[in-house]
C-alpha atoms as a PDB file:
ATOM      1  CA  UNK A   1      27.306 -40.529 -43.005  1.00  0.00           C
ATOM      2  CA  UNK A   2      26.483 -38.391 -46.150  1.00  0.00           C
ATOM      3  CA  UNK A   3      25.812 -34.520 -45.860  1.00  0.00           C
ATOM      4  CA  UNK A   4      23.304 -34.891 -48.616  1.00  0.00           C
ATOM      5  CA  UNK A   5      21.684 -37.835 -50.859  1.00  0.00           C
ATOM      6  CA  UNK A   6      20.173 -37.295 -54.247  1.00  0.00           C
ATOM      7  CA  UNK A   7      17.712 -39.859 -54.780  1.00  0.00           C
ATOM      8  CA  UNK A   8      15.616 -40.245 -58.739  1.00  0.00           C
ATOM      9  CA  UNK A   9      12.085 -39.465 -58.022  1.00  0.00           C
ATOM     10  CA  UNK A  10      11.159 -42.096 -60.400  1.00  0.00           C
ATOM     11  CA  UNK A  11      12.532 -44.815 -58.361  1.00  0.00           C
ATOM     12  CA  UNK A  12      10.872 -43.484 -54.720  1.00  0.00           C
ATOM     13  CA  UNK A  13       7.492 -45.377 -54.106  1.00  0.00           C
ATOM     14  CA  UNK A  14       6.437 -43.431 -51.189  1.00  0.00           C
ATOM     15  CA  UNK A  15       6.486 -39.678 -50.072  1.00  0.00           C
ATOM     16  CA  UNK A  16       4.687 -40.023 -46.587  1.00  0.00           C
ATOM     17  CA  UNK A  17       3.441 -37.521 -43.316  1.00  0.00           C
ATOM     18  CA  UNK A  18       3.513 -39.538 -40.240  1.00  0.00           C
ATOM     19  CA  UNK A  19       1.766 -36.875 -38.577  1.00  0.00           C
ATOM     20  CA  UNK A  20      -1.675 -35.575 -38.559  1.00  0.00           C
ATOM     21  CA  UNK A  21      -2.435 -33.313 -41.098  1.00  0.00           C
ATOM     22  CA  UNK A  22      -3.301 -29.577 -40.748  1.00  0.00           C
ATOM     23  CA  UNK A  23      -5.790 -28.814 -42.586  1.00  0.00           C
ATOM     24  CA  UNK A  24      -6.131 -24.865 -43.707  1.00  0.00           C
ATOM     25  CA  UNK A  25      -9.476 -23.801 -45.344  1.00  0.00           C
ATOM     26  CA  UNK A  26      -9.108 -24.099 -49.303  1.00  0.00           C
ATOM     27  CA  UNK A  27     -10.647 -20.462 -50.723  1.00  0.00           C
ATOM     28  CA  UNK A  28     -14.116 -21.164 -52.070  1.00  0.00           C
ATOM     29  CA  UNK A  29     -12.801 -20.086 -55.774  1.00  0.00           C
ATOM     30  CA  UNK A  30     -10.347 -22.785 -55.708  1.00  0.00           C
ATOM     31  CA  UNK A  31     -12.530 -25.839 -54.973  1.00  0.00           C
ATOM     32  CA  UNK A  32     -13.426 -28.449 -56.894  1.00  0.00           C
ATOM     33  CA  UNK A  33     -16.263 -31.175 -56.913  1.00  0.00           C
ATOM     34  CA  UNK A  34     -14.147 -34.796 -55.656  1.00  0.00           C
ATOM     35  CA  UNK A  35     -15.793 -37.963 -53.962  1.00  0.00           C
ATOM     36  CA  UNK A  36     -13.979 -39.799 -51.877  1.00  0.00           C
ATOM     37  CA  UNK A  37     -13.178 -43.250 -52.605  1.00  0.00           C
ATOM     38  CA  UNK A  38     -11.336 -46.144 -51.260  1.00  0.00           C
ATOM     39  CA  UNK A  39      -8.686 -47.858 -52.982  1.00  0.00           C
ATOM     40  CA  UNK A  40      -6.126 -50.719 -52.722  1.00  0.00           C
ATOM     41  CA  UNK A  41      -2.649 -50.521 -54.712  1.00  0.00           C
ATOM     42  CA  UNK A  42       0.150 -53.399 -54.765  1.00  0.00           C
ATOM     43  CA  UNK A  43       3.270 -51.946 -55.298  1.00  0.00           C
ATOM     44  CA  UNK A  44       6.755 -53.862 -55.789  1.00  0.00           C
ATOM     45  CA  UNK A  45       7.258 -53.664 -52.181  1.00  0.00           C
ATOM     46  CA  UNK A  46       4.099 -52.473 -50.255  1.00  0.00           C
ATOM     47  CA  UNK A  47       0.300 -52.949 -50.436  1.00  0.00           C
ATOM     48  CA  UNK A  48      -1.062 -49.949 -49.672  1.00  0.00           C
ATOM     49  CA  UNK A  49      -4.808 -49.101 -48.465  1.00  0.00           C
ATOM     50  CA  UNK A  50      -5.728 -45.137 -47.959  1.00  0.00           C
ATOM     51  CA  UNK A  51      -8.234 -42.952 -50.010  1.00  0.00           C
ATOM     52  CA  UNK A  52      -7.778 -41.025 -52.718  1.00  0.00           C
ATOM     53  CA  UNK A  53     -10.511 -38.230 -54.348  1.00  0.00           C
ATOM     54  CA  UNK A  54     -11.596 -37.715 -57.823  1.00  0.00           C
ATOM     55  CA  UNK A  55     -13.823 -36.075 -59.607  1.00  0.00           C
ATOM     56  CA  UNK A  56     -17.372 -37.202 -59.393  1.00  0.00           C
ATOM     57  CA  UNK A  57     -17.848 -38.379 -63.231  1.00  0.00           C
ATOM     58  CA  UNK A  58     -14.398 -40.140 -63.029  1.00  0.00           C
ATOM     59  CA  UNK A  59     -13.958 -43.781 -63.462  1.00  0.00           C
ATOM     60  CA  UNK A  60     -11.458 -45.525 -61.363  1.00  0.00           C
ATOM     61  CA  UNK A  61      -9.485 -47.769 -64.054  1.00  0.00           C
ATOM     62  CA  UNK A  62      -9.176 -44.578 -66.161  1.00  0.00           C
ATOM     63  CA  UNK A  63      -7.939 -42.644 -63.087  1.00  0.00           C
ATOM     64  CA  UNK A  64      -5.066 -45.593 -62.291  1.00  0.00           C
ATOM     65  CA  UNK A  65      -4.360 -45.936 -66.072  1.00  0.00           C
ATOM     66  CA  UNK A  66      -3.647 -42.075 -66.348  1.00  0.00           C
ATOM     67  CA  UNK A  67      -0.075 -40.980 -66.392  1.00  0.00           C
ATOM     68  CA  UNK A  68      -0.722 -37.187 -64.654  1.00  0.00           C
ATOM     69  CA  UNK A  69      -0.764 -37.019 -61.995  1.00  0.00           C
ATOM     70  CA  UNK A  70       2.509 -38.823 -61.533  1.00  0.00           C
ATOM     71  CA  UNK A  71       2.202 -38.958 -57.564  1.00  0.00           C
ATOM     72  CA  UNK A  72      -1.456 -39.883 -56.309  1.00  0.00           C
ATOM     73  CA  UNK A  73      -2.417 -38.412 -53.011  1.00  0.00           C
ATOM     74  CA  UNK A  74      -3.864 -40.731 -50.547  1.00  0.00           C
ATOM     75  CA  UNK A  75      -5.063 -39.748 -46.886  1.00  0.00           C
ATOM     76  CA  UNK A  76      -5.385 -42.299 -44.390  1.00  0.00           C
ATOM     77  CA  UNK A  77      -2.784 -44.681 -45.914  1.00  0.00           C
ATOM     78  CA  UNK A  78      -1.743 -47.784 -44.370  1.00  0.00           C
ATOM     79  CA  UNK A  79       1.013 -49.612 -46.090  1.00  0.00           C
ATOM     80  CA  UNK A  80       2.110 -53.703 -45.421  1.00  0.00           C
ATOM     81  CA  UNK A  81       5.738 -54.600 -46.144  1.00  0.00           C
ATOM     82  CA  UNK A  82       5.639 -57.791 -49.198  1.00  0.00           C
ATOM     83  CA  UNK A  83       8.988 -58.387 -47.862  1.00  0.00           C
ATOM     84  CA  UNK A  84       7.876 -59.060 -43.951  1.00  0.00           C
ATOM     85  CA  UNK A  85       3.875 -58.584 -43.307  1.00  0.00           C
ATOM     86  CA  UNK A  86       4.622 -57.601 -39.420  1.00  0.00           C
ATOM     87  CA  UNK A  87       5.709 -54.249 -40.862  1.00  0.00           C
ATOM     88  CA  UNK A  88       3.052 -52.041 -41.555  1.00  0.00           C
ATOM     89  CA  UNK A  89       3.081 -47.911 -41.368  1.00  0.00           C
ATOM     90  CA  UNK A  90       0.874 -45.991 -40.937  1.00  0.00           C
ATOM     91  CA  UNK A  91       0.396 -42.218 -42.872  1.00  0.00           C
ATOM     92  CA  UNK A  92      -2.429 -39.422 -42.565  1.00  0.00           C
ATOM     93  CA  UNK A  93      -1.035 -38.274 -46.045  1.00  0.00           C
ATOM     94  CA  UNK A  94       1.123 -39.808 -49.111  1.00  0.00           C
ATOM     95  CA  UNK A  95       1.887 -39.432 -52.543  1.00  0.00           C
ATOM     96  CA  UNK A  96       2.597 -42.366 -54.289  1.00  0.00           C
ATOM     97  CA  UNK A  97       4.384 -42.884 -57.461  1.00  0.00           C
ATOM     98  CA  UNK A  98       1.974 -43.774 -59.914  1.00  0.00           C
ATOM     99  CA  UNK A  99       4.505 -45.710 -61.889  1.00  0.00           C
ATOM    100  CA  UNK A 100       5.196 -47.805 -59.018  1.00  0.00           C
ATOM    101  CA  UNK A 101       1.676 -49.456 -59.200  1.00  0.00           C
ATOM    102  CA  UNK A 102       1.382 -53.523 -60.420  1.00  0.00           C
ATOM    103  CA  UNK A 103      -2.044 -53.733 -59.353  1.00  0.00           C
ATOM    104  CA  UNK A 104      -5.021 -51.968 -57.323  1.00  0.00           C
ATOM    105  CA  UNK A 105      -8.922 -51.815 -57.116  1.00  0.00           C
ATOM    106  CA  UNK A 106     -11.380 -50.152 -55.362  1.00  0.00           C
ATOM    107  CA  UNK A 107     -11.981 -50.838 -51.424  1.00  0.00           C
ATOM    108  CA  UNK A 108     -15.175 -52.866 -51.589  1.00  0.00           C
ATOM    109  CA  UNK A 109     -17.962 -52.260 -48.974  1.00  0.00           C
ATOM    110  CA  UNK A 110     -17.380 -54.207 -46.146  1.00  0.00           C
ATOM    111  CA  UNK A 111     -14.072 -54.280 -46.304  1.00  0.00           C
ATOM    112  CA  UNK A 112     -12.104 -53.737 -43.297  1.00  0.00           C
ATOM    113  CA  UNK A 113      -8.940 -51.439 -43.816  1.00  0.00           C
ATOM    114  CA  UNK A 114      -6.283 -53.094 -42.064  1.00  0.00           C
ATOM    115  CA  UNK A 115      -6.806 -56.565 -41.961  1.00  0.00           C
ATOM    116  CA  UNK A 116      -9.045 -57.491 -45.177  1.00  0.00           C
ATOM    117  CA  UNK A 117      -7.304 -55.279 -47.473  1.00  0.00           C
ATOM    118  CA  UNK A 118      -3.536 -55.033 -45.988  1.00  0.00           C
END
C-alpha cells in the first residue's frame, strides 16, 4: 500500500461528498442571481443526474460548451456505472470534470431522477 498517490486532475471524472452537506449562510454581498436546473451528463464511465445552477439569462448548451469552469458543481447527484448498471452512488455534492462530458441535456419535466434518467 502507497503512503501517497498523485493522480492528474484532468483524468479524475468525479470529486464527490457522500455526506449531507452543511450549508453556512453565504454573506448577502456575495450572492448572486442562479436558477436551478436539472441536468443529465454521460460521461466515459458514468451517467450522471444531479442539478447544477446558473445564472438566470444563461443558456444551457452555452453553459456545457464553456471551458471555465473546468469542474461543474452538481447537488443531488446520482451517478449509474456504463460498465455494470447495478452500481449506482449516490452524492449530495460533486464536481465533475467538464472535459469528461460526451453528452448531456436538460432533465425534462416529468422525468423521474433515478430510473428515467439513470
Amino acid at each position: 500500500m502507497a503512503a501517497s498517490i498523485w493522480v492528474s486532475p484532468a483524468e479524475v471524472t468525479l470529486i464527490g461528498e457522500l455526506g449531507s452537506v452543511d450549508l453556512h449562510e453565504t454573506p448577502r454581498d456575495l450572492v448572486q442571481a442562479r436558477v436551478r436546473r436539472g441536468l443529465v451528463v454521460v460521461t466515459p464511465g458514468h451517467t450522471l443526474t444531479g442539478e447544477i445552477y446558473m445564472s438566470p439569462e444563461a443558456e444551457l448548451s452555452a453553459f456545457i460548451d464553456s471551458s471555465y469552469p473546468h469542474y461543474i458543481p452538481m447537488t443531488n447527484a446520482h451517478a449509474r456505472s456504463l460498465a455494470d448498471r447495478r452500481v449506482v452512488s449516490s452524492y449530495a455534492f460533486v464536481l465533475l470534470n467538464r472535459s469528461h462530458i460526451v453528452a448531456a441535456t436538460g432533465l425534462q419535466e416529468g422525468m423521474v431522477r433515478g430510473r428515467t434518467a439513470v
